[in-house]
Every structure is written in structure tokens, then in C-alpha cells.
Protein backbone atom coordinates (compact mmCIF):
# COMPACT_ATOMS: atom_id res chain seq x y z
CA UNK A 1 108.27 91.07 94.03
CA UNK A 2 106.30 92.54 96.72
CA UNK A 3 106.90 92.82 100.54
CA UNK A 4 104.79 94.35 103.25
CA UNK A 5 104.30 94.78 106.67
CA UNK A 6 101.41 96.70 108.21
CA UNK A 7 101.69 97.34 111.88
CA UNK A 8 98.76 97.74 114.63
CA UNK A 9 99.35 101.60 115.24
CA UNK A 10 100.63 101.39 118.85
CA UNK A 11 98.03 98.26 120.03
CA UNK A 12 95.01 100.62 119.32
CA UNK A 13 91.92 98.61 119.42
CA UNK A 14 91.29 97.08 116.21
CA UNK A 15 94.55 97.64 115.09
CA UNK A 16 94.73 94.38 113.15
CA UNK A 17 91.32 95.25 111.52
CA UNK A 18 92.69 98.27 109.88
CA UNK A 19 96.09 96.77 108.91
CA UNK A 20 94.10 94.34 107.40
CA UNK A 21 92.14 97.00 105.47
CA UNK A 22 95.45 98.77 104.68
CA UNK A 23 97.20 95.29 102.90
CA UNK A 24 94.03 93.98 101.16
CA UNK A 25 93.86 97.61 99.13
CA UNK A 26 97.63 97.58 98.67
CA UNK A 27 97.81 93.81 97.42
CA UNK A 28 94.77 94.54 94.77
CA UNK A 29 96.66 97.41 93.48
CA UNK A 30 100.40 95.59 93.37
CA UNK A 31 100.12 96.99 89.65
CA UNK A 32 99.32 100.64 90.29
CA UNK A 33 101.65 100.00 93.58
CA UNK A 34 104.69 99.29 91.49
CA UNK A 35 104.73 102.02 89.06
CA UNK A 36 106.84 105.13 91.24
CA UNK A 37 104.53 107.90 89.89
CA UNK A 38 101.50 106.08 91.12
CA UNK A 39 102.99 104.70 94.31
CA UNK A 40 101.78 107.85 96.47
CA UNK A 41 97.78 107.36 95.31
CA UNK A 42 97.78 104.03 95.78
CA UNK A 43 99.13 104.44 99.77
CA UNK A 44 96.96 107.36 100.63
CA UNK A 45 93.69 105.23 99.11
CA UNK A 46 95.03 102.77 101.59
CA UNK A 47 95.45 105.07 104.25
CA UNK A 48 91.78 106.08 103.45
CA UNK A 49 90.39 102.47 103.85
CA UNK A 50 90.30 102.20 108.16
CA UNK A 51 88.67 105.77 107.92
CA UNK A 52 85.91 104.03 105.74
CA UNK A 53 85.54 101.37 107.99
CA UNK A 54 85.86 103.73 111.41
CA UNK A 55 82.48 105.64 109.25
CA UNK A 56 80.69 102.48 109.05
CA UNK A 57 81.97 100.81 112.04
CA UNK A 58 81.70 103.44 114.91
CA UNK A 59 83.56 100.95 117.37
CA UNK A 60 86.60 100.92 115.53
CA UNK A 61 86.71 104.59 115.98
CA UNK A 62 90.50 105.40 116.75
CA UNK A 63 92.09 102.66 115.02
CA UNK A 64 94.97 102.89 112.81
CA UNK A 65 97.83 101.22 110.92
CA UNK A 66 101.57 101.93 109.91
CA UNK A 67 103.18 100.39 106.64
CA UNK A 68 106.20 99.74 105.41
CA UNK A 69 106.68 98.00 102.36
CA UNK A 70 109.49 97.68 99.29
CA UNK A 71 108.29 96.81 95.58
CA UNK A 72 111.50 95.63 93.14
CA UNK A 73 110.75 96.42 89.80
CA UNK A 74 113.05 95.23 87.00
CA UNK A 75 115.64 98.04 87.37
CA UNK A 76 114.84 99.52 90.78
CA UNK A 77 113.41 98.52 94.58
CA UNK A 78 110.97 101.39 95.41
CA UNK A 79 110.61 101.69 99.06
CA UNK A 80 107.75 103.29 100.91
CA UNK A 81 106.48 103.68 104.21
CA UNK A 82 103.62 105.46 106.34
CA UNK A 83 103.57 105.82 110.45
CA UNK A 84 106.62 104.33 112.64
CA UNK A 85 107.35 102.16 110.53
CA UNK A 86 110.38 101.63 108.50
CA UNK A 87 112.51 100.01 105.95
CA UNK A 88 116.19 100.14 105.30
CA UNK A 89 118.71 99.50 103.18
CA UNK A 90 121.19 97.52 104.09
């Protein structure tokens, strides 16, 4: 089971644009995403994504995204997150 949430970063413009950039890489990847010694590429190819689109879409330059996001396996919940975001334990 997967769970995300992808923040604007701090109501930048096109905030939702790159959160939406971030989520669509991490959802095609749930496989890579769940698998803890691939976790880390899979989030900084995401993190890469709105710097793609800032290259090819010069008014989105600025725009960002922060993640947070928990993956349980069959043994384990790995827990990840990127930016001001966060997830806890409770």
C-alpha cells in the first residue's frame, strides 16, 4: 500500500504543476519505490522532474514541491520525505 502527499512548496507559482510532476514519477515507479535500497533514486528522479519541466517551461521557473509519503511492504512501512513536509509515527 502506497500513500502520498506532495505539497505546493510554500504557494510558489505552479506549485501544483510540479507536485503533479513529482507524484506521476513516484506512482509509475511504486515498484522501484517500495524496495528500501532503491527508495532514494526513485525520490531524487522525482525531485529532478519540475527541474525538467522549469527547462522546458521557462514560466514555471521557481516552482517546487515537498513530499511525504509511507510505502508498507509485507514486513516493514518505509517512510520518506523531501522539503517541509513530514510523516510520523504514531
Amino acid at each position: 500500500m502506497l500513500s502520498l502527499d506532495s505539497g505546493r512548496h510554500g504557494g510558489h507559482a505552479h506549485g501544483a504543476t510540479a507536485s503533479r510532476a513529482v507524484l506521476n514519477c513516484l506512482v509509475k515507479a511504486t515498484d522501484r519505490l517500495s524496495n528500501p535500497d532503491l527508495c532514494a533514486d526513485v525520490i531524487e528522479e522525482a525531485n529532478q522532474r519540475p527541474f525538467d519541466l522549469m527547462q522546458r517551461q521557462h514560466e514555471s521557473f521557481g516552482m517546487g514541491a515537498t513530499l511525504a509519503g509511507v510505502f508498507l511492504i509485507a514486513n516493514a512501512l518505509l517512510a520518506f520525505n523531501v522539503g517541509d513536509s513530514r510523516s510520523y509515527h504514531c
